[in-house]
Structures are given as structure tokens and as C-alpha cells.
Protein backbone atom coordinates (compact mmCIF):
# COMPACT_ATOMS: atom_id res chain seq x y z
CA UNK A 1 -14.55 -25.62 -41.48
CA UNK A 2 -13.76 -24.39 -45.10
CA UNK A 3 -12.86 -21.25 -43.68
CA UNK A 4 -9.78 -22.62 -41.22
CA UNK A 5 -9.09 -24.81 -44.19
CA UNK A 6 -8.57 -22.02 -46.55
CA UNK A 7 -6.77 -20.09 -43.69
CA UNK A 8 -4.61 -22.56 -42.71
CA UNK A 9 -3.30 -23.10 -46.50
CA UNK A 10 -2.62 -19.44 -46.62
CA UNK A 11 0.42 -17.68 -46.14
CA UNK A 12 1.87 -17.29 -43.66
CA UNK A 13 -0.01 -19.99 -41.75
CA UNK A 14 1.18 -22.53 -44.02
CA UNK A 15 4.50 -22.36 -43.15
CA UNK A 16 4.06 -22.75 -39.66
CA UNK A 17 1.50 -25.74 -39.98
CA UNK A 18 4.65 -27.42 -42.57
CA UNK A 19 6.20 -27.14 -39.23
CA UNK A 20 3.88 -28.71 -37.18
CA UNK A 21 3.65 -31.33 -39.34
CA UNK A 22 7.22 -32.70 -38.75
CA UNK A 23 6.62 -31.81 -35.16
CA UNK A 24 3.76 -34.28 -34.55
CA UNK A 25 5.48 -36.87 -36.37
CA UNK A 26 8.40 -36.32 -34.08
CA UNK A 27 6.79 -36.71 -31.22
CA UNK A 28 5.22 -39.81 -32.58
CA UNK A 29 8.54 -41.32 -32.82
CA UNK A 30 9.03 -40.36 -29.48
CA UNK A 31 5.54 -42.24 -27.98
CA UNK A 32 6.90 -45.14 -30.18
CA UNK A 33 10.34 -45.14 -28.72
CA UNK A 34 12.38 -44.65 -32.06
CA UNK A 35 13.49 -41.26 -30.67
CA UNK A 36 14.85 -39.79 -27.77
CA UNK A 37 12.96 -36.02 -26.46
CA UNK A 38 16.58 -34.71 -26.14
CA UNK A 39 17.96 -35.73 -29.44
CA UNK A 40 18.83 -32.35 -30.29
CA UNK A 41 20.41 -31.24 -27.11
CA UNK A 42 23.56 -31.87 -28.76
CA UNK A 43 23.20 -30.31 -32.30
CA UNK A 44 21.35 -26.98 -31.02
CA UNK A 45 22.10 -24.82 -27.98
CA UNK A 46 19.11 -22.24 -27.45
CA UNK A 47 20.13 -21.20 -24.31
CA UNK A 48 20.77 -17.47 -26.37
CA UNK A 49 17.18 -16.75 -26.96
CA UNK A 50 15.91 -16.98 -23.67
CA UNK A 51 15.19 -20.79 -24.36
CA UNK A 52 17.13 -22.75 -22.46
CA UNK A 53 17.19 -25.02 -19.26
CA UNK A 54 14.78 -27.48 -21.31
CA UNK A 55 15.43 -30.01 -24.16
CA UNK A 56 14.99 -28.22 -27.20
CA UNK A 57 12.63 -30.51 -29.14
CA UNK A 58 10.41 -29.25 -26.26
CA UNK A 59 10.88 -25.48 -26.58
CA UNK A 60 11.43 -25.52 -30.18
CA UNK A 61 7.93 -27.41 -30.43
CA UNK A 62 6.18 -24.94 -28.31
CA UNK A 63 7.35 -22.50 -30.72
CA UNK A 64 5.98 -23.83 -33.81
CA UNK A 65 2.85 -24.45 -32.36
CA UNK A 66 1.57 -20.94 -30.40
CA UNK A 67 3.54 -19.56 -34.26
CA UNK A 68 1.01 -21.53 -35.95
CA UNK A 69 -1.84 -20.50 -33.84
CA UNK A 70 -0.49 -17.01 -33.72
CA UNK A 71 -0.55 -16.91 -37.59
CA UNK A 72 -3.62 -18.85 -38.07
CA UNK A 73 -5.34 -16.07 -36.52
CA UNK A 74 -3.82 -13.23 -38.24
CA UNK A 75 -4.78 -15.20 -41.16
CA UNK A 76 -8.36 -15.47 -40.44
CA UNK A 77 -8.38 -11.54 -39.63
CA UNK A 78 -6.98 -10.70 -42.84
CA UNK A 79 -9.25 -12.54 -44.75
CA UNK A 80 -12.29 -10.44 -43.14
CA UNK A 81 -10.35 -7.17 -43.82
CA UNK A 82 -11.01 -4.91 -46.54
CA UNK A 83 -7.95 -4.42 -47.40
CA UNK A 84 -6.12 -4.19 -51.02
CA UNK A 85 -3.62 -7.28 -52.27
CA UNK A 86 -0.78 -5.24 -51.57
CA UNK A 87 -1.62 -3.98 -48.43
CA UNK A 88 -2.61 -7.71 -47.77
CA UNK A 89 0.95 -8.58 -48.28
CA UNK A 90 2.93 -6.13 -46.14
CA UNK A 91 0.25 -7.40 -43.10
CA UNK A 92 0.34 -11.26 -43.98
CA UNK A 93 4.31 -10.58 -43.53
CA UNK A 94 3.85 -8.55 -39.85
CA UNK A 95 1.51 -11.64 -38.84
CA UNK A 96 4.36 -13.90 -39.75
CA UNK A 97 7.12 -11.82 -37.54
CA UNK A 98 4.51 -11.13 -35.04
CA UNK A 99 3.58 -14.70 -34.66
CA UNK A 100 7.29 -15.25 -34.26
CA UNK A 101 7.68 -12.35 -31.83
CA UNK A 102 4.86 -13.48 -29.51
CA UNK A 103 5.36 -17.53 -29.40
CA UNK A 104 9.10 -16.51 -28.59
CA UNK A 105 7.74 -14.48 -25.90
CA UNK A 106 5.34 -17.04 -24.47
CA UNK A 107 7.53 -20.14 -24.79
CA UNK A 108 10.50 -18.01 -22.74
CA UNK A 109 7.68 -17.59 -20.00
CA UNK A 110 6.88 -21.32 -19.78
CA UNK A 111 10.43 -22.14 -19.77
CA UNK A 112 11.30 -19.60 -17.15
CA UNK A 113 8.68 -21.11 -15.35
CA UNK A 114 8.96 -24.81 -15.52
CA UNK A 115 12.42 -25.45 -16.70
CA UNK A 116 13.23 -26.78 -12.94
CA UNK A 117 11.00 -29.46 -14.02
CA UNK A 118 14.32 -30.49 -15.94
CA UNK A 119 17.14 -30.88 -13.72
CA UNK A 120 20.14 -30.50 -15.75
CA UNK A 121 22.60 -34.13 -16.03
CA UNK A 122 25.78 -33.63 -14.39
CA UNK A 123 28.79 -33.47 -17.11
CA UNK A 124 30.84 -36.75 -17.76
CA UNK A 125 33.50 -37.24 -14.91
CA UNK A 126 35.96 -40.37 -14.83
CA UNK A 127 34.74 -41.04 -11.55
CA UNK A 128 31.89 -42.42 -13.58
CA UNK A 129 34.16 -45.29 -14.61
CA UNK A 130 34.88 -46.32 -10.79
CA UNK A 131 33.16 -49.70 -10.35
CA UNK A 132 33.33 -50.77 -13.91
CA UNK A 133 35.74 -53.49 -15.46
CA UNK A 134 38.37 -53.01 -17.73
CA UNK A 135 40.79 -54.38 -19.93
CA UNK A 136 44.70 -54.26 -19.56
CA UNK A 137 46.45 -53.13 -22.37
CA UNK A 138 49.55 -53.18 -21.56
CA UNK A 139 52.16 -55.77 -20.65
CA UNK A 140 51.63 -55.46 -16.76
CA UNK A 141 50.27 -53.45 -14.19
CA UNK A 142 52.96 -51.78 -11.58
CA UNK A 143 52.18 -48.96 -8.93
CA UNK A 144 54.01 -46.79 -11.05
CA UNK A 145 52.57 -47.73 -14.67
CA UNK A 146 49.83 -49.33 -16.96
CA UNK A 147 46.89 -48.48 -19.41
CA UNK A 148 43.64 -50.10 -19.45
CA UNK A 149 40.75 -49.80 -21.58
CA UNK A 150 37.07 -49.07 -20.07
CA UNK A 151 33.86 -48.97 -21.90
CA UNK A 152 31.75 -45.67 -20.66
CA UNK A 153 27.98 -45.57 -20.24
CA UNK A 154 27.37 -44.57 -23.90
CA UNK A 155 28.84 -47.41 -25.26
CA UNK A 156 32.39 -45.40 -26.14
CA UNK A 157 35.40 -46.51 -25.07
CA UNK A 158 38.46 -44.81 -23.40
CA UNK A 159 42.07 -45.72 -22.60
CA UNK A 160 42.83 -45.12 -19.24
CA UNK A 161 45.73 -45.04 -16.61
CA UNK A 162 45.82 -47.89 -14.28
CA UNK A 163 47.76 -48.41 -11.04
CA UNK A 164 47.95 -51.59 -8.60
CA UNK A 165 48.44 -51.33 -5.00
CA UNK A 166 51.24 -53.09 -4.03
CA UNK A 167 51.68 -55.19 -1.95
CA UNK A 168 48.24 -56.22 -3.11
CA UNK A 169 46.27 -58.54 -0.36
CA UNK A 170 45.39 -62.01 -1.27
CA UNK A 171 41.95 -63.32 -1.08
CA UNK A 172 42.83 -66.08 1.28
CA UNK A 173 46.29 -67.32 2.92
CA UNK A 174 48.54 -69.60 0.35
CA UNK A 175 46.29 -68.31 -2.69
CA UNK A 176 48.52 -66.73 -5.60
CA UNK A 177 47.60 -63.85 -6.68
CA UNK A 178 45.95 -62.80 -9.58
CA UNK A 179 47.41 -61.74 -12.51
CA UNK A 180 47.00 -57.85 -14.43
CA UNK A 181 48.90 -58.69 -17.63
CA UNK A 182 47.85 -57.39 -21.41
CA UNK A 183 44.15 -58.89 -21.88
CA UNK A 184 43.30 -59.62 -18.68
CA UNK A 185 40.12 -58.24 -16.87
CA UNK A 186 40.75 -55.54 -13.78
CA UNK A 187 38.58 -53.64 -11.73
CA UNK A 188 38.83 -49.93 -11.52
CA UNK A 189 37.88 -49.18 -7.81
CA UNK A 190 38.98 -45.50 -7.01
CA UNK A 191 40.21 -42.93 -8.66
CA UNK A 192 43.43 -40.49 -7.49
CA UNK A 193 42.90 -37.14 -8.83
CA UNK A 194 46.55 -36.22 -7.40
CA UNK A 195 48.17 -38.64 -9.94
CA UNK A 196 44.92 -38.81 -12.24
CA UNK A 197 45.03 -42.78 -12.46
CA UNK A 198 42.51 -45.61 -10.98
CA UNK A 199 43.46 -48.36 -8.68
CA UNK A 200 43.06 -51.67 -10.17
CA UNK A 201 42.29 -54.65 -8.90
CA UNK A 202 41.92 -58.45 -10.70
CA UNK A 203 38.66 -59.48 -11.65
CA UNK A 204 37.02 -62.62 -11.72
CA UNK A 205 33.11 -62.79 -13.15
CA UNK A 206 32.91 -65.90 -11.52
CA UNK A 207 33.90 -64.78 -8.18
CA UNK A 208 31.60 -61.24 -8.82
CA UNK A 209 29.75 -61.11 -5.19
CA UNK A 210 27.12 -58.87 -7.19
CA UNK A 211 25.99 -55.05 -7.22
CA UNK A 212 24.56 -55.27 -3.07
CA UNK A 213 28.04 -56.53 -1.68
CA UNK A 214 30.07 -54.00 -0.36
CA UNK A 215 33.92 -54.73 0.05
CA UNK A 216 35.14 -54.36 3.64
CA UNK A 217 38.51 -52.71 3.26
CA UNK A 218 40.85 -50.80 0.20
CA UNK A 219 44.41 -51.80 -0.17
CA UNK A 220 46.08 -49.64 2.66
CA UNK A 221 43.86 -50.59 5.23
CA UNK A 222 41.19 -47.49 5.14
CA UNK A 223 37.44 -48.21 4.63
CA UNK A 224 35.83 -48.42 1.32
């Protein structure tokens, strides 16, 4: 036990168990929910070294831990060698790039392997927004004009242009019909990619049918 203690404090196994360190207390945010496994996705691409196709708190974890291992070993080794202190040196420094060299090489293999295990998210689209409300932000809403602003997924928000169908059907026979002036609520129900606007519709919470209820028809008469 004194042994791996003494080997584990040495260089260049110390470096790599600093690094495991802040690994296990990473993924002990992660068990306690005060950090996402893909937090780094954004900030660090390691698609380059082979890595990819995983989130890299995974593959960069892997890689500090067979490192550590790797260099843990060569520690141990050296310290039963007879060799002399500067000898020692140039060897403790080819453990360290070999440790490197050989965790690289056995992480890229587990990636390679299971990295379809992590089915890459499909990019943002503004088909994403269809089915979510909005707010009008300008005076009116016309088939040939208005802006609305839509909250995305992420809690962001994005300005947006809006078009109503006109003539727009009325809920029931004698109703008027609803309003899409600045600060009122719409619904963005399809997109056009021709004219790259939504179709808007009013919006009432209170007469929401919910998330199972499927409307019947689009303005124009085709199926939703």
C-alpha cells in the first residue's frame, strides 16, 4: 500500500491522478444533477483526434483514467529499476508520453466501438417552433406581413416572420374573429420554407383543446 502511495505521488503519475481528481468530482456533480454529461460539447470539439461521436466529458475521462493507470505502472517499474537519476528522468518523461500515446489509442477503440450508443441530436431547425405560441410584435398580422416573437426550447428567444391566412375561418357561424395585433398571443402552425414565414393563427389558453387533440383541417382546406 505504501508502495502505490509513493508511486502514485511520483511524477509523472501525479499529474494524471490531479486529473482524476477533478474527474471524479465531475462526475459527482453529474450523479447529483448539478451538471449535465455533455457540458462540454459546446466548448471542445475532439472529433480531430479520433475522439469523437461521444460527449467529451466521456472520452476525455477515459483518457485521464487508462493515462493514470498507464503511468502508475511505469511508475512502479521505474522504481524497481536500477537505473541512475538522470536516466530516471528521460524514462519517467517516455512513461508520461507513452501513457498519453496508449490511453489515446484505447479510448479511440472504445469510441469507434460504442459511439452508436450516442445517437447524435439533430441541429436546431425552425420547424422546431411549429406548435408553439408566440407573441405579435408588430401592429397587425396580414398575409403579406408581421413579426412575432417565439421562445425556443432552450429558453432563448427569436423574432420571427408571421403570416395569417386570409380569409381566416371562424370557429363557429356569427363569431368575430380573433384578433393578431401587437401583444397578442398567436399560434405558429406550419412553416413555408418557399417564403420562410409561419402561419399564424389566434390563440386562446382557455380554449387550448390540449397536446392529444388534433385539428381537423388548415386554412385552405388540406389536412393537417
Amino acid at each position: 500500500m505504501d508502495e502505490f502511495l509513493s508511486a502514485a505521488l511520483e511524477f509523472p503519475a501525479v499529474i494524471f491522478g490531479a486529473a482524476l481528481i477533478v474527474v471524479v468530482c465531475f462526475w459527482l456533480l453529474v450523479l447529483a444533477g448539478a451538471a449535465g454529461h455533455d457540458s462540454f460539447d459546446a466548448d471542445l470539439d475532439t472529433g480531430p483526434a479520433g475522439l469523437g461521436g461521444v460527449p467529451v466529458s466521456v472520452s476525455v475521462s477515459l483518457l485521464v483514467v487508462f493515462s493514470w493507470f498507464g503511468s502508475l505502472s511505469g511508475t512502479v517499474l521505474l522504481r524497481h529499476s536500477e537505473t541512475g537519476t538522470a536516466t530516471r528522468a528521460v524514462l519517467a518523461v517516455a512513461v508520461l508520453a507513452g501513457s498519453l500515446l496508449l490511453a489515446w489509442a484505447a479510448v479511440r477503440l472504445l469510441v469507434h466501438r460504442f459511439r452508436r450508443y450516442f445517437p447524435a441530436e439533430p441541429p436546431p431547425s425552425r420547424l422546431d417552433f411549429v406548435g408553439s405560441v408566440c407573441t405579435i410584435r408588430t401592429g397587425s398580422v396580414t398575409a403579406t406581413f408581421g413579426q412575432a416573437e417565439v421562445v425556443s426550447h432552450d429558453g432563448s428567444t427569436a423574432i420571427v416572420q408571421v403570416r395569417r391566412a386570409e380569409p381566416f375561418p371562424l370557429p363557429e357561424p356569427g363569431a368575430e374573429e380573433a384578433p393578431l395585433v401587437l401583444g397578442g398571443s398567436g399560434l405558429l402552425y406550419a412553416y413555408d420554407e418557399d417564403g420562410e414565414f409561419f402561419w399564424v393563427s389566434p390563440y386562446d389558453a382557455a380554449l387550448d383543446p390540449g397536446p392529444n387533440t388534433r385539428p381537423q383541417r388548415l386554412p385552405g382546406g388540406s389536412d393537417s
